[in-house]
C-alpha atoms as a PDB file:
ATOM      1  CA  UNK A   1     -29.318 -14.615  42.304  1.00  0.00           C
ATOM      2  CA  UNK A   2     -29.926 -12.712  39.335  1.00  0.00           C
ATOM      3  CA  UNK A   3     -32.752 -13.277  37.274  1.00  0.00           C
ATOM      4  CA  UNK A   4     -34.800 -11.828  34.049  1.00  0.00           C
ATOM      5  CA  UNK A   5     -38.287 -12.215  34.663  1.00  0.00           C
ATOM      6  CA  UNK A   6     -39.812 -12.586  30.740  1.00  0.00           C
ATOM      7  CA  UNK A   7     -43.686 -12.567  31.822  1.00  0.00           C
ATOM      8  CA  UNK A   8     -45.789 -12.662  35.059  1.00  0.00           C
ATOM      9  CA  UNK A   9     -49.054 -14.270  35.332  1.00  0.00           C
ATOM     10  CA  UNK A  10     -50.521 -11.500  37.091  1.00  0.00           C
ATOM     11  CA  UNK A  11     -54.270 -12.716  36.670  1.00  0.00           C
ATOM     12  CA  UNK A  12     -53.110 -15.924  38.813  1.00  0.00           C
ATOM     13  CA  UNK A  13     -52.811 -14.216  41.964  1.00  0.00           C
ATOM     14  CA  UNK A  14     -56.327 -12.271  41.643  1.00  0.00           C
ATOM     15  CA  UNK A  15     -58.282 -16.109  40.364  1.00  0.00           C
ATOM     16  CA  UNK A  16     -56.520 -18.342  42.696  1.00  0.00           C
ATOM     17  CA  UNK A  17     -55.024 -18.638  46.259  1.00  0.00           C
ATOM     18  CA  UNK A  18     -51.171 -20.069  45.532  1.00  0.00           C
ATOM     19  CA  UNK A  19     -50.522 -22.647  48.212  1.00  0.00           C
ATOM     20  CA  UNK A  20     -46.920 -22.892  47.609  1.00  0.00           C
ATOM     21  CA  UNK A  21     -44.521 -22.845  44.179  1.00  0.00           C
ATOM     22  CA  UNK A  22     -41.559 -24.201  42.926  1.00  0.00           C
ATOM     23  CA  UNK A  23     -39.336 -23.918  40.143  1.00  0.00           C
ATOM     24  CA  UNK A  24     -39.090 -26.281  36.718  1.00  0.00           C
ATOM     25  CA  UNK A  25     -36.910 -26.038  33.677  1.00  0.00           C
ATOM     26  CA  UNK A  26     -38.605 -25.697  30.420  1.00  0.00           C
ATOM     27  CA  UNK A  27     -37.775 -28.074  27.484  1.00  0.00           C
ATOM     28  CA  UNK A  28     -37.496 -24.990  24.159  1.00  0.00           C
ATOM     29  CA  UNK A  29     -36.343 -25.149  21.087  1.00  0.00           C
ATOM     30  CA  UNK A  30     -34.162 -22.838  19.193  1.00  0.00           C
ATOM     31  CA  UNK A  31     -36.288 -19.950  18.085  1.00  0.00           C
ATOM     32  CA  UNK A  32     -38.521 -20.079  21.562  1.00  0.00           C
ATOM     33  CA  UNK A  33     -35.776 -19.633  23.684  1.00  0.00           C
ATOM     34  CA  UNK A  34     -34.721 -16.242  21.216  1.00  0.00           C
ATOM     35  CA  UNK A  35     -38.193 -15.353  21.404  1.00  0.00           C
ATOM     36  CA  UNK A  36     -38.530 -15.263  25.103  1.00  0.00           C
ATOM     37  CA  UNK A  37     -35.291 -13.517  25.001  1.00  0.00           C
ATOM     38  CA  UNK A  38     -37.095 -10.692  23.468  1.00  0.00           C
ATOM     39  CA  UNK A  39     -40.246 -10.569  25.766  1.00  0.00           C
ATOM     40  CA  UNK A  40     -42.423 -12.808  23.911  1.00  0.00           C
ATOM     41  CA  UNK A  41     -44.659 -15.036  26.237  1.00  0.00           C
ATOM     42  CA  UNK A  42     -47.834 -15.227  27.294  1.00  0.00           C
ATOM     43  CA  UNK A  43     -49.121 -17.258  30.361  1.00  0.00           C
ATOM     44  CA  UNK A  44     -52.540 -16.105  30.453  1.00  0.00           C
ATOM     45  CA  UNK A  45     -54.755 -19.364  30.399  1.00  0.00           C
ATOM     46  CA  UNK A  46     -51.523 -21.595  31.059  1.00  0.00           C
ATOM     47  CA  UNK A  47     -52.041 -24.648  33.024  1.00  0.00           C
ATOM     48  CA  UNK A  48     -49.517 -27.586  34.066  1.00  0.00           C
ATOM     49  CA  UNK A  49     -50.854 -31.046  33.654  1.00  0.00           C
ATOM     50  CA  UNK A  50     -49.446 -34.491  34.906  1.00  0.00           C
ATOM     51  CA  UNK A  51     -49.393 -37.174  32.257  1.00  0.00           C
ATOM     52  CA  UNK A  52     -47.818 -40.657  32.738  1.00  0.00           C
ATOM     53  CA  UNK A  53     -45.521 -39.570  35.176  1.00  0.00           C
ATOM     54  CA  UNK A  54     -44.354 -36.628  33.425  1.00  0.00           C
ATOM     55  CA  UNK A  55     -44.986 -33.130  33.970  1.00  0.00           C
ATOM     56  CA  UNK A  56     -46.461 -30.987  30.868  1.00  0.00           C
ATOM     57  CA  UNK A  57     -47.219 -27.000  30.292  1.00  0.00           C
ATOM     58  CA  UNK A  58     -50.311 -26.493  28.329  1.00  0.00           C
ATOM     59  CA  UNK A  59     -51.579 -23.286  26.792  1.00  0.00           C
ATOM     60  CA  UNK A  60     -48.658 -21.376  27.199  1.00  0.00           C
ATOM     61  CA  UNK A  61     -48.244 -18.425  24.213  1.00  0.00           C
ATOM     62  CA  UNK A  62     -44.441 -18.182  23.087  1.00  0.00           C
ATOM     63  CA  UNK A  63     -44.788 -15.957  19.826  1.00  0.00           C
ATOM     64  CA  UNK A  64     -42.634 -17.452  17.022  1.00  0.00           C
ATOM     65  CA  UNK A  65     -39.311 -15.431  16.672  1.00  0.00           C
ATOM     66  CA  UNK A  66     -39.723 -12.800  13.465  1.00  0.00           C
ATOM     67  CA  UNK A  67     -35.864 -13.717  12.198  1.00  0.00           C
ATOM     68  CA  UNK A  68     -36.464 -17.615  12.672  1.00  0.00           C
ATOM     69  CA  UNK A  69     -35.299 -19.507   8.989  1.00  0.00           C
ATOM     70  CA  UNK A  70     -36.472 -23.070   9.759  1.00  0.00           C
ATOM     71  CA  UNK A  71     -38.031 -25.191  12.330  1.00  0.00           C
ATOM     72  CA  UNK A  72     -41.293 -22.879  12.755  1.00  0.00           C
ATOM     73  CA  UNK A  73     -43.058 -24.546  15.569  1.00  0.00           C
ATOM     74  CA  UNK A  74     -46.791 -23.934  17.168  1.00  0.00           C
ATOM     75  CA  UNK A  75     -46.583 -21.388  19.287  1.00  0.00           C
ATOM     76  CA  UNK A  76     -49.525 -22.911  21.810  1.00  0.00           C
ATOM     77  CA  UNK A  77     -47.419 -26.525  21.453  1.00  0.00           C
ATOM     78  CA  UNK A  78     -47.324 -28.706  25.047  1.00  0.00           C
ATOM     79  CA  UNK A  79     -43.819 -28.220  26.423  1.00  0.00           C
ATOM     80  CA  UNK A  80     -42.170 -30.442  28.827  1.00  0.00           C
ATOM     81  CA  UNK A  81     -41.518 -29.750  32.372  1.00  0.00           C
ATOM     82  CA  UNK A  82     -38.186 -30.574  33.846  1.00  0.00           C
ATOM     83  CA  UNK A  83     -38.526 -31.730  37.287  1.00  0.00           C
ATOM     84  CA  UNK A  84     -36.991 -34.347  39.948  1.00  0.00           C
ATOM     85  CA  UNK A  85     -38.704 -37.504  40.439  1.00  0.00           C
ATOM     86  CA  UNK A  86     -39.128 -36.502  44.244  1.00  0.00           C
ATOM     87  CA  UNK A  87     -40.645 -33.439  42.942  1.00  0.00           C
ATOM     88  CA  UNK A  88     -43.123 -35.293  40.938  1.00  0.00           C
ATOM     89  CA  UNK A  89     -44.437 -37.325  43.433  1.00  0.00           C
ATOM     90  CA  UNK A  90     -45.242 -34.668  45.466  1.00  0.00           C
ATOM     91  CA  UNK A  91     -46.931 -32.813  43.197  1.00  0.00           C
ATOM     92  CA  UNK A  92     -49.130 -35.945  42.332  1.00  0.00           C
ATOM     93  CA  UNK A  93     -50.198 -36.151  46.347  1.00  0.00           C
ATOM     94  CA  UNK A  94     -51.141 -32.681  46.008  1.00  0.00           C
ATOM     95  CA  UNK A  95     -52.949 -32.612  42.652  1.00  0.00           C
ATOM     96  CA  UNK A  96     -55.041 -35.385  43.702  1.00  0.00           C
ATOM     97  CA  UNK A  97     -56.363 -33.004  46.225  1.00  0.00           C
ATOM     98  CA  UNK A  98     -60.295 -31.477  45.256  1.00  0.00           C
ATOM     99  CA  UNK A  99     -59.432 -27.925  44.169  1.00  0.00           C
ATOM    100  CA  UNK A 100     -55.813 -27.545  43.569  1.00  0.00           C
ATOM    101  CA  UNK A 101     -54.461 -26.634  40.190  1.00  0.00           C
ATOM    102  CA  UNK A 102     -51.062 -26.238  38.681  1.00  0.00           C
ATOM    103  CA  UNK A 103     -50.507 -22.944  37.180  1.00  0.00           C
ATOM    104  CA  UNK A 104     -47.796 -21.056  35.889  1.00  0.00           C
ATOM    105  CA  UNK A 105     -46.922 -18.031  37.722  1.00  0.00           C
ATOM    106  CA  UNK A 106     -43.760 -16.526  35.754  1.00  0.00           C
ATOM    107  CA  UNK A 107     -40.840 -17.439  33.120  1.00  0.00           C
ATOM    108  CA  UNK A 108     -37.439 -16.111  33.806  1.00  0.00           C
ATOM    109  CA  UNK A 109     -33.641 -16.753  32.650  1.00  0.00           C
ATOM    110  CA  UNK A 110     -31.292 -17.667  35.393  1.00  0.00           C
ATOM    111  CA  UNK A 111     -28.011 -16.619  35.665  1.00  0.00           C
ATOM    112  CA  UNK A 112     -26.566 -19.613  33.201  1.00  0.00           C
ATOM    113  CA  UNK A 113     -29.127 -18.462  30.815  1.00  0.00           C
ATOM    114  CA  UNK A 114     -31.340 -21.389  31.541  1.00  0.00           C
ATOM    115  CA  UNK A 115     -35.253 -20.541  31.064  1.00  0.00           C
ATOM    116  CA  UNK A 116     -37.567 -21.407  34.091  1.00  0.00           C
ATOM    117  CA  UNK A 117     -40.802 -21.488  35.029  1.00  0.00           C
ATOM    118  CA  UNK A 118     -42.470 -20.691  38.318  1.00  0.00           C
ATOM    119  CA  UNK A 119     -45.291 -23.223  39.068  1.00  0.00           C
ATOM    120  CA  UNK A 120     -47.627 -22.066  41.747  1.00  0.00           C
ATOM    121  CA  UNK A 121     -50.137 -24.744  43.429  1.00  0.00           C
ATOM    122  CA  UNK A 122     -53.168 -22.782  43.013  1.00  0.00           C
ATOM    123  CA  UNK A 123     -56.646 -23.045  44.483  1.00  0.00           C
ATOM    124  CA  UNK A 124     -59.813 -20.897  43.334  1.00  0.00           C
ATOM    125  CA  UNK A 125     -61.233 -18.207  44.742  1.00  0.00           C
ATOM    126  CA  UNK A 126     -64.886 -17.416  45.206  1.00  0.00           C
ATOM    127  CA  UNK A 127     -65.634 -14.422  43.703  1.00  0.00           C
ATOM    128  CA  UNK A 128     -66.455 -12.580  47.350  1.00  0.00           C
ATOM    129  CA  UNK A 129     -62.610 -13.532  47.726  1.00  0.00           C
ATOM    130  CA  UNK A 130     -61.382 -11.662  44.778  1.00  0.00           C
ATOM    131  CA  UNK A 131     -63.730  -8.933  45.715  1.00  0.00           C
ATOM    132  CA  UNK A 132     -61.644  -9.022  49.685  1.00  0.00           C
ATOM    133  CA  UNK A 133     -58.757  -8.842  47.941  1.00  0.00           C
ATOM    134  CA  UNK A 134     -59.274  -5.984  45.566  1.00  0.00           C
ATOM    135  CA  UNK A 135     -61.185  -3.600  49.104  1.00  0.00           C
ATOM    136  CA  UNK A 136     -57.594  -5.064  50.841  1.00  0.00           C
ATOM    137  CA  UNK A 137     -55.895  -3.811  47.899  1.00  0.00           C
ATOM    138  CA  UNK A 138     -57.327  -0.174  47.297  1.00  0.00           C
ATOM    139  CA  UNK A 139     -57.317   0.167  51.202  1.00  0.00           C
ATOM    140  CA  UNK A 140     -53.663  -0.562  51.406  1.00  0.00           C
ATOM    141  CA  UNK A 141     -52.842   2.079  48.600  1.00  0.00           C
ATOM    142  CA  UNK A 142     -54.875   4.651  50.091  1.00  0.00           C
ATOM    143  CA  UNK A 143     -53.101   4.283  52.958  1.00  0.00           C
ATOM    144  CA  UNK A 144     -49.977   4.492  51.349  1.00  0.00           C
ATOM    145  CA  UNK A 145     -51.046   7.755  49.293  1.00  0.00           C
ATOM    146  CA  UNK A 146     -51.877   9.494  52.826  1.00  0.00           C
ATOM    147  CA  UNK A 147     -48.868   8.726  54.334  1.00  0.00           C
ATOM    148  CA  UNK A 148     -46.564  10.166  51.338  1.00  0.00           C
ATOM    149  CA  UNK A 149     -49.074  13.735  51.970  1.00  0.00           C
ATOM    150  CA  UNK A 150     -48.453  13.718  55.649  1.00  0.00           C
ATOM    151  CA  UNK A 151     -44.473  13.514  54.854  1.00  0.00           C
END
């Protein structure tokens, strides 16, 4: 399955501990989807929120195309979520839950040229967690660096 990964949310992985993630459609207009064609997204302080049954993206950045004529639209705008009902429900066990969060974790065409988004169930982490993960991290690439000398 081919895929072109448009942005990561890299700063999700070192703030929260993703539980599990699944995969929603993203309801665009015209210009955002040419826009994301061209690299233009942000998901930096995104955040998925359930309203009245539906599901709802929240301060995601999708810069306004440059060549766009009409229909200018707010590039921090709520988009909707495209998900199954069973999906939903789910997700509304699990977001009930102290501590869990619905974050973004990356926006990618699929091979129909369809634009998704990867929601991760997040929960935080204590800063002596992020401060594991980065020793875990540098230890791992030291590793690797000695390793590539010995060859």
């Amino acid at each position: 399955m081919g895929q072109k990964i448009v942005c990561k949310n890299k700063r999700a992985f070192h703030d929260y501990h993703i539980d599990g993630t699944m995969e929603a459609g993203i309801v665009l207009k015209g210009s955002e989807v040419k826009s994301l064609r061209a690299g233009k997204a942000n998901l930096k302080d995104g955040y998925a929120q359930l309203e009245k049954g539906e599901v709802f993206l929240h301060n995601v950045h999708i810069s306004p195309y440059s060549h766009a004529t009409y229909d200018k639209v707010n590039p921090l705008r709520v988009r909707k979520l495209l998900l199954h009902r069973r999906e939903i429900r789910k997700l509304i066990g699990r977001l009930h839950e102290k501590g869990i969060a619905l974050i973004p974790l990356k926006i990618y065409f699929i091979d129909n040229g369809k634009a998704k988004v990867e929601l991760g169930l997040a929960r935080g982490k204590k800063l002596y967690d992020k401060r594991a993960s980065l020793k875990d991290k540098q230890s791992k690439r030291e590793m690797e660096r000695d390793m590539r000398r010995k060859e």
